[in-house]
PDB file of N, CA and C in Angstrom:
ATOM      1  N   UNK A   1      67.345  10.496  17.306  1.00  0.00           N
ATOM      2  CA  UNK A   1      66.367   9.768  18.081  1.00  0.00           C
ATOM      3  C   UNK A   1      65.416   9.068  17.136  1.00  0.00           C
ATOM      4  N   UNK A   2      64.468   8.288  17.891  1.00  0.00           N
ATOM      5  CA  UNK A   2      63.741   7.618  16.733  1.00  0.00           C
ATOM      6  C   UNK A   2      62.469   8.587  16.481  1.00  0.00           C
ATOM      7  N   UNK A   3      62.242   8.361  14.845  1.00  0.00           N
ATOM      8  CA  UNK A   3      61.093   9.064  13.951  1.00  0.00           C
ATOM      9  C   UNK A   3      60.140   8.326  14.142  1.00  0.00           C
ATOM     10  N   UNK A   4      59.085   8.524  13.824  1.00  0.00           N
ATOM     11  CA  UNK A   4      57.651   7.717  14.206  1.00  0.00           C
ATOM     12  C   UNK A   4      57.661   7.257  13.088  1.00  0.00           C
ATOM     13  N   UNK A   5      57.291   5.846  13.335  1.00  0.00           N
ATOM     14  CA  UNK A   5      57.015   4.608  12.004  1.00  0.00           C
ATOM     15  C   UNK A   5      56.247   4.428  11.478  1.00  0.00           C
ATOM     16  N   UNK A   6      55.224   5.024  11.909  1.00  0.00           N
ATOM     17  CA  UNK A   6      53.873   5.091  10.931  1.00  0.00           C
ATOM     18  C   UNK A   6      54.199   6.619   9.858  1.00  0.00           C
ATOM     19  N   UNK A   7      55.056   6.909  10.034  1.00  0.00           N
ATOM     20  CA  UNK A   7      55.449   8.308   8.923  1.00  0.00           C
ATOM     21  C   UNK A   7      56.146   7.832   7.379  1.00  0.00           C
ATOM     22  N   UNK A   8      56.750   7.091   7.909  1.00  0.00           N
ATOM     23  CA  UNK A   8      57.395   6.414   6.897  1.00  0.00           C
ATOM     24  C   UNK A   8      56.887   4.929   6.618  1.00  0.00           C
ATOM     25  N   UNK A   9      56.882   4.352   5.093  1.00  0.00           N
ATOM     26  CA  UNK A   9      56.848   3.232   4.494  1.00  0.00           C
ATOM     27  C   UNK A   9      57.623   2.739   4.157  1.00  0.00           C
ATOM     28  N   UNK A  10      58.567   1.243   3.931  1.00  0.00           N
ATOM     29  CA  UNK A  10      59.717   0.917   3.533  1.00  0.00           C
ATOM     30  C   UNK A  10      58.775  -0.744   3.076  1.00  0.00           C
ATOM     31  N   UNK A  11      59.602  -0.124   1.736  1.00  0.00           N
ATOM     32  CA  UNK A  11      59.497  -1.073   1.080  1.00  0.00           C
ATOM     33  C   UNK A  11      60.978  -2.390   0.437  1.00  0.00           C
ATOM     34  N   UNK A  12      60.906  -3.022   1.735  1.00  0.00           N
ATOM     35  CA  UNK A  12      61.927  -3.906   1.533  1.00  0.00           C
ATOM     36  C   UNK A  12      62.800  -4.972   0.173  1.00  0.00           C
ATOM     37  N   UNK A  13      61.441  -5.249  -0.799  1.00  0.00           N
ATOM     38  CA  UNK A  13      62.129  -5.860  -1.729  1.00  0.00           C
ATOM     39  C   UNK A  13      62.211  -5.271  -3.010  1.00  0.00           C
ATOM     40  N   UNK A  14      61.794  -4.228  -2.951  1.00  0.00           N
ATOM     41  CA  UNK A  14      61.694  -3.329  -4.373  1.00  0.00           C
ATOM     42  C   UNK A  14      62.816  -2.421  -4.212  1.00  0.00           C
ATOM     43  N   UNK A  15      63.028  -2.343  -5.612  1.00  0.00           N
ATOM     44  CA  UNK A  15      64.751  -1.547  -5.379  1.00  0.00           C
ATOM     45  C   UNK A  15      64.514  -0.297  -6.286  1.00  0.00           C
ATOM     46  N   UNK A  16      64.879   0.932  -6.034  1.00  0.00           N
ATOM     47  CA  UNK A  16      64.622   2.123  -7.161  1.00  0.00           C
ATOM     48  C   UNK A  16      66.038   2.320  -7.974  1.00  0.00           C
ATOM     49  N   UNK A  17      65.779   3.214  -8.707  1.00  0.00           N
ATOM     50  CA  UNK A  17      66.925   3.974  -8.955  1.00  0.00           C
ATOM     51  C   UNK A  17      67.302   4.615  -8.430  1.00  0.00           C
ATOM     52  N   UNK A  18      68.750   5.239  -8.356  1.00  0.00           N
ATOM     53  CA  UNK A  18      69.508   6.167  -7.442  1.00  0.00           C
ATOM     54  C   UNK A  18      69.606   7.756  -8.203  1.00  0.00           C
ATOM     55  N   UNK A  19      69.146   8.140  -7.251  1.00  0.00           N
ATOM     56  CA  UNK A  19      69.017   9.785  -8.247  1.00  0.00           C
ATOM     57  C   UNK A  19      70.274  10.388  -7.343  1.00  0.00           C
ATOM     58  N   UNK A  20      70.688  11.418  -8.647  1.00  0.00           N
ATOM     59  CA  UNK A  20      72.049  12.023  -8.614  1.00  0.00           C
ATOM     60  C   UNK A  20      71.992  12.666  -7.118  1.00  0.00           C
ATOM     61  N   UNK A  21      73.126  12.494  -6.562  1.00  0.00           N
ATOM     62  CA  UNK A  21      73.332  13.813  -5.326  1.00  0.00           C
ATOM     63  C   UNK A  21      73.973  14.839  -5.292  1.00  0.00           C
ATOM     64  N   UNK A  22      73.417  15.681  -4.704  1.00  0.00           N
ATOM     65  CA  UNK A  22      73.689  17.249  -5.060  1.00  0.00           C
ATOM     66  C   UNK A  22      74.399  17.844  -4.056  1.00  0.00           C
ATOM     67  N   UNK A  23      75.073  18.849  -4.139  1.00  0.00           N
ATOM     68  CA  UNK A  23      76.116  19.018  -3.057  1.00  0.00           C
ATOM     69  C   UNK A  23      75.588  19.392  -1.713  1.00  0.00           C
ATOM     70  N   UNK A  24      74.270  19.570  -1.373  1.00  0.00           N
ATOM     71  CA  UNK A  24      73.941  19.736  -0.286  1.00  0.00           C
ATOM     72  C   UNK A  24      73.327  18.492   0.553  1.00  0.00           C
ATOM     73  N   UNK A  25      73.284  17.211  -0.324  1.00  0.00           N
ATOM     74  CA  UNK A  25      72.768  16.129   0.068  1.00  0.00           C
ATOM     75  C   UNK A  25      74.169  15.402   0.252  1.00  0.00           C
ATOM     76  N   UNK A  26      75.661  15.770  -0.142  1.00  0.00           N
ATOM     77  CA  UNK A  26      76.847  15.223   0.837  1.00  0.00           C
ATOM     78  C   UNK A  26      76.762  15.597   2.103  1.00  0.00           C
ATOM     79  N   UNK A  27      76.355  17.150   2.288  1.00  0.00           N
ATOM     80  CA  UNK A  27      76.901  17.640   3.985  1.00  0.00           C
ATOM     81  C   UNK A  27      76.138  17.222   4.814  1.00  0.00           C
ATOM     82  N   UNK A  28      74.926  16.160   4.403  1.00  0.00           N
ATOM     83  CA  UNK A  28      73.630  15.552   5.270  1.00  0.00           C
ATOM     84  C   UNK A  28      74.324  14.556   6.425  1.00  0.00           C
ATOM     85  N   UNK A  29      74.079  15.023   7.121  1.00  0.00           N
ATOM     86  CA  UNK A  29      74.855  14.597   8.777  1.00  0.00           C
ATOM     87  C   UNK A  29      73.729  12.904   8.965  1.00  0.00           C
ATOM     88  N   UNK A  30      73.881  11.404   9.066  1.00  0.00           N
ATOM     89  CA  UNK A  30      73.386  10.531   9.909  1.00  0.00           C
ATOM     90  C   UNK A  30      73.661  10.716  11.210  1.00  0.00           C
ATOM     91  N   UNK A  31      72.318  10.670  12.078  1.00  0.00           N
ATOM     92  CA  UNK A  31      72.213  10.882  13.401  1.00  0.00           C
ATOM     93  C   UNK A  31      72.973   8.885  14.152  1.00  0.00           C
ATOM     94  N   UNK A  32      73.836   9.043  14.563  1.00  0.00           N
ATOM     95  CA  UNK A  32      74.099   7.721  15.165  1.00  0.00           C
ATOM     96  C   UNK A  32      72.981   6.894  16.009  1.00  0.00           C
ATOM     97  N   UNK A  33      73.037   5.970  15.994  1.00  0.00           N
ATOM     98  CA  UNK A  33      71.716   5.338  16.735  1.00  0.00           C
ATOM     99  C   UNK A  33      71.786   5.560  18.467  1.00  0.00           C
ATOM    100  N   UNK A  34      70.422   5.543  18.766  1.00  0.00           N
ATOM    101  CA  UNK A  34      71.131   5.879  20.345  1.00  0.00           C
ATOM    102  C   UNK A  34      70.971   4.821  21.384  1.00  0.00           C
ATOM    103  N   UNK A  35      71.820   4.172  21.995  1.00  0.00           N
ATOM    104  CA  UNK A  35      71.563   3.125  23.176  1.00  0.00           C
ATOM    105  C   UNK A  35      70.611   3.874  24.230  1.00  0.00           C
ATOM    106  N   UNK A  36      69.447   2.445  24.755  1.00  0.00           N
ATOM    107  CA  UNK A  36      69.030   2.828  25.747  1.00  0.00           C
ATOM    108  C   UNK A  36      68.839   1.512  26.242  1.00  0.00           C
ATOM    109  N   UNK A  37      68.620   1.622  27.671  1.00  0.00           N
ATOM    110  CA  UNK A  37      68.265   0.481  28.605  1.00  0.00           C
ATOM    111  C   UNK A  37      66.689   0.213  28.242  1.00  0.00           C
ATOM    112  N   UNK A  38      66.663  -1.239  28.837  1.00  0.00           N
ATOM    113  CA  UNK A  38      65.259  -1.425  28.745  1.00  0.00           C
ATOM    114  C   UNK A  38      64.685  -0.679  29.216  1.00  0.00           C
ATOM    115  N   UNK A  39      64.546  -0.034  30.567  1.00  0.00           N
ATOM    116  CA  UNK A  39      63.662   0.574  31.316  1.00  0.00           C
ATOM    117  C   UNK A  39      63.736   1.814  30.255  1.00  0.00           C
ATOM    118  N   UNK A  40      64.608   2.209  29.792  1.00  0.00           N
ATOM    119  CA  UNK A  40      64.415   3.513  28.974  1.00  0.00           C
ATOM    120  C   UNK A  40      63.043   3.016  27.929  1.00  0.00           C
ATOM    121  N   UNK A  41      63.727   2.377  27.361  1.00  0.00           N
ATOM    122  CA  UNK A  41      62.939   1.480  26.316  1.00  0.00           C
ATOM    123  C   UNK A  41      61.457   1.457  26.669  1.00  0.00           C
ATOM    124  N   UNK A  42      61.237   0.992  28.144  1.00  0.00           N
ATOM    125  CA  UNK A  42      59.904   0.488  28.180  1.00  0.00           C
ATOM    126  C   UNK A  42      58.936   1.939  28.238  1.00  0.00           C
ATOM    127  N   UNK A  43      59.825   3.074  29.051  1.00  0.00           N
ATOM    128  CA  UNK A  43      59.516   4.578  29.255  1.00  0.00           C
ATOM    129  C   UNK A  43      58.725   4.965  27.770  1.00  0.00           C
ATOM    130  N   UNK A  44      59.912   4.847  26.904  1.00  0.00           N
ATOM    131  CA  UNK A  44      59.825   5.651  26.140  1.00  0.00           C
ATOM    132  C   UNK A  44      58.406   5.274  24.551  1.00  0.00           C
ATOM    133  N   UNK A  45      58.252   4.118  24.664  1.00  0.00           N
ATOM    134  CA  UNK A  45      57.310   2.726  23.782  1.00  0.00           C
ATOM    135  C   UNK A  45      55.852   3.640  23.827  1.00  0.00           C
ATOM    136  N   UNK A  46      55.127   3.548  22.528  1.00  0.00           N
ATOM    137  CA  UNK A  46      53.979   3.916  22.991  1.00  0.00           C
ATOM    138  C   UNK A  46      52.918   2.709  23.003  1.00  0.00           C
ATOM    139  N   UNK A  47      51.998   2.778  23.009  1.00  0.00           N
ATOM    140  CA  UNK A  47      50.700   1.793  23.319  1.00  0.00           C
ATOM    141  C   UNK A  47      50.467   0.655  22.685  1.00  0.00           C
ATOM    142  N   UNK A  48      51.130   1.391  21.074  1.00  0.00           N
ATOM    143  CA  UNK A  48      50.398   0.407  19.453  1.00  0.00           C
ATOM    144  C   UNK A  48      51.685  -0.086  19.758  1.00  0.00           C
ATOM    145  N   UNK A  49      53.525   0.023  20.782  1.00  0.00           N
ATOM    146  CA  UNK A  49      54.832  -0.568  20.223  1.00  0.00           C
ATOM    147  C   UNK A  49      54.992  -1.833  21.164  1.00  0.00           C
ATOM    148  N   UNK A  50      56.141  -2.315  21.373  1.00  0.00           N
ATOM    149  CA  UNK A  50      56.640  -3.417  22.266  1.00  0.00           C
ATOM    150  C   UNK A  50      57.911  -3.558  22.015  1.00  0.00           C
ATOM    151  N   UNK A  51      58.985  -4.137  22.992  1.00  0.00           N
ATOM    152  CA  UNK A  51      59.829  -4.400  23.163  1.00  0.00           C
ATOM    153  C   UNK A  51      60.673  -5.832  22.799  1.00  0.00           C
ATOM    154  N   UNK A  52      60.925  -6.088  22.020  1.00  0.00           N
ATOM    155  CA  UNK A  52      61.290  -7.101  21.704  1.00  0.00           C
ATOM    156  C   UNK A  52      63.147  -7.207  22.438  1.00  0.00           C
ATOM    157  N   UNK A  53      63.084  -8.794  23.365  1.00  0.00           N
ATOM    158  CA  UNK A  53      64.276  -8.463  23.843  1.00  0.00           C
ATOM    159  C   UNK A  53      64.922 -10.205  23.245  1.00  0.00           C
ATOM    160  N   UNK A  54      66.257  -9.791  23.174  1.00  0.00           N
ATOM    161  CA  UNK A  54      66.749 -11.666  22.580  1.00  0.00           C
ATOM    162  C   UNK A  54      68.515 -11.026  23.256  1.00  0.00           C
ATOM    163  N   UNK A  55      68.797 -12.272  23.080  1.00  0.00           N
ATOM    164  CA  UNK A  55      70.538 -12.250  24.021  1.00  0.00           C
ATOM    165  C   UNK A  55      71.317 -11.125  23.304  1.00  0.00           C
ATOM    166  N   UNK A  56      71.109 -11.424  21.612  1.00  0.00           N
ATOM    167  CA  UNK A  56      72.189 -10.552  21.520  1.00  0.00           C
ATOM    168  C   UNK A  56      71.399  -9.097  21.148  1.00  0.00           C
ATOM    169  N   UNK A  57      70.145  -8.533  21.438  1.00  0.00           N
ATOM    170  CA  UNK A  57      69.784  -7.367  20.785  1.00  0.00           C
ATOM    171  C   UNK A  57      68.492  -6.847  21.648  1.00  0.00           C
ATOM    172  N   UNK A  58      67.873  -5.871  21.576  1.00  0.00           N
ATOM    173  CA  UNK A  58      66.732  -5.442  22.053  1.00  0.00           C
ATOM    174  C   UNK A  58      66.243  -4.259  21.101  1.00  0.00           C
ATOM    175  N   UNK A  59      64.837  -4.507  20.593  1.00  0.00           N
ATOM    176  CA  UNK A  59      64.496  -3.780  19.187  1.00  0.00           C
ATOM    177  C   UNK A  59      63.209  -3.165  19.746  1.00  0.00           C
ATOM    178  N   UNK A  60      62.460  -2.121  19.196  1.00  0.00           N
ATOM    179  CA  UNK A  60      61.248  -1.508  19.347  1.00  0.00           C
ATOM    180  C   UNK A  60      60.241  -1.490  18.463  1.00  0.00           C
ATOM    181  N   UNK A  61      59.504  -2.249  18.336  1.00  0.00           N
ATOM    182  CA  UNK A  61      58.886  -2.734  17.342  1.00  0.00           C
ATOM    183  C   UNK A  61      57.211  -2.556  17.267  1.00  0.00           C
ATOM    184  N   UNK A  62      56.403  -2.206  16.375  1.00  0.00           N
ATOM    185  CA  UNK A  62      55.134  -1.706  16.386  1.00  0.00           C
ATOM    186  C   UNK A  62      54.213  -2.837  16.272  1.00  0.00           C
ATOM    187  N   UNK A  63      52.904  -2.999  17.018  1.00  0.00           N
ATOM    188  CA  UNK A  63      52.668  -4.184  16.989  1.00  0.00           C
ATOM    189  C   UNK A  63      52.243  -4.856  15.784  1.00  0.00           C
ATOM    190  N   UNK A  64      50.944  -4.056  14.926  1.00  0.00           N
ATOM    191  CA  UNK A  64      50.858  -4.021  13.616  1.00  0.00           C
ATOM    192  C   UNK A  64      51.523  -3.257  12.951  1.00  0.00           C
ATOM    193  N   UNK A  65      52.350  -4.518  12.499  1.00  0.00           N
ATOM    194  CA  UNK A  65      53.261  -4.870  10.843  1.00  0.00           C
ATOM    195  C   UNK A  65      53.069  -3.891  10.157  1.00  0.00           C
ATOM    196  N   UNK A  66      51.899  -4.088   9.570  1.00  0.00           N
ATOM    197  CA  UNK A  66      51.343  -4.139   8.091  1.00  0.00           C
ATOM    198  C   UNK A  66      50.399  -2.242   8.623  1.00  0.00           C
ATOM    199  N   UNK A  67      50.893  -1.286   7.506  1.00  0.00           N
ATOM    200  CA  UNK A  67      50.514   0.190   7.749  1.00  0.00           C
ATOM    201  C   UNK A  67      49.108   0.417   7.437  1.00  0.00           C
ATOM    202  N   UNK A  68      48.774  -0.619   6.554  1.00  0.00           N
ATOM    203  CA  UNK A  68      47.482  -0.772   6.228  1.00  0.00           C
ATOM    204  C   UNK A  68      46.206  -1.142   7.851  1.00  0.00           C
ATOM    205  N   UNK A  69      46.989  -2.080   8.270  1.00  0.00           N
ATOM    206  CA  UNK A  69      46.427  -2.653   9.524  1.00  0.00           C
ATOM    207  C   UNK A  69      46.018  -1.617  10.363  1.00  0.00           C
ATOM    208  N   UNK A  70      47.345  -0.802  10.752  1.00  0.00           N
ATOM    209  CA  UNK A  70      47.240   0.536  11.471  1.00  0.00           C
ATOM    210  C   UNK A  70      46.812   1.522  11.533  1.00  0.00           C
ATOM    211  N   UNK A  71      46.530   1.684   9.988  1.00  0.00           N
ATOM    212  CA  UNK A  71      45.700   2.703  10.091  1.00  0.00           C
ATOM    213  C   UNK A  71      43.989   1.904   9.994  1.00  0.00           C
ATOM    214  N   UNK A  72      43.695   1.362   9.906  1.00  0.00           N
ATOM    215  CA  UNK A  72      42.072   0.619  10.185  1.00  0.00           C
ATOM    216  C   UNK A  72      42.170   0.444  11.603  1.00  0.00           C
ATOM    217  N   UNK A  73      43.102   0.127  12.293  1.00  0.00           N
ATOM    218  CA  UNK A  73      42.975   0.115  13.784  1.00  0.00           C
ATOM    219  C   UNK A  73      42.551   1.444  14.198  1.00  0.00           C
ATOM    220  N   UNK A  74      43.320   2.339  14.055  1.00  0.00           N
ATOM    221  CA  UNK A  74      42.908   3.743  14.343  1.00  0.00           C
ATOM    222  C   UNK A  74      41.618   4.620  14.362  1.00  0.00           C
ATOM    223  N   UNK A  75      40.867   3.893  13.489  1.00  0.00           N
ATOM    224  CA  UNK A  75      39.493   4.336  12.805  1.00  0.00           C
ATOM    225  C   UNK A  75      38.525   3.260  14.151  1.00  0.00           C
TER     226      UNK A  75
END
């Protein structure tokens, strides 16, 4: 299911190094993504998110971008 996005930071154009994996970081299961209808969608959205809908996709998206933003909103 989805993790809350203000937990995590991603930093899109910076690239790291790849640190070795260890045999317990092969048996690490990815959770498949999960379909939902809009109405699920709109259910499930909290206050700060929105729904972004286009022909070929429908995404859940936070309104402020920028984590910096979000958290000064909060305050």
């Amino acid at each position: 299911m989805w993790a809350t996005v203000s937990d995590a930071e991603w930093y899109v154009c910076g690239s790291a190094a790849t640190p070795p994996l260890s045999e317990s970081d092969e048996k690490a299961r990815i959770i498949p993504k999960t379909v939902m209808s809009l109405e699920e969608c709109l259910e499930y959205i909290k206050e700060d998110e929105y729904v972004e809908v286009t022909p070929k996709s429908m995404r859940m998206r936070k309104v402020l971008l920028d984590h910096l933003e979000r958290k000064r909103a909060t305050k």
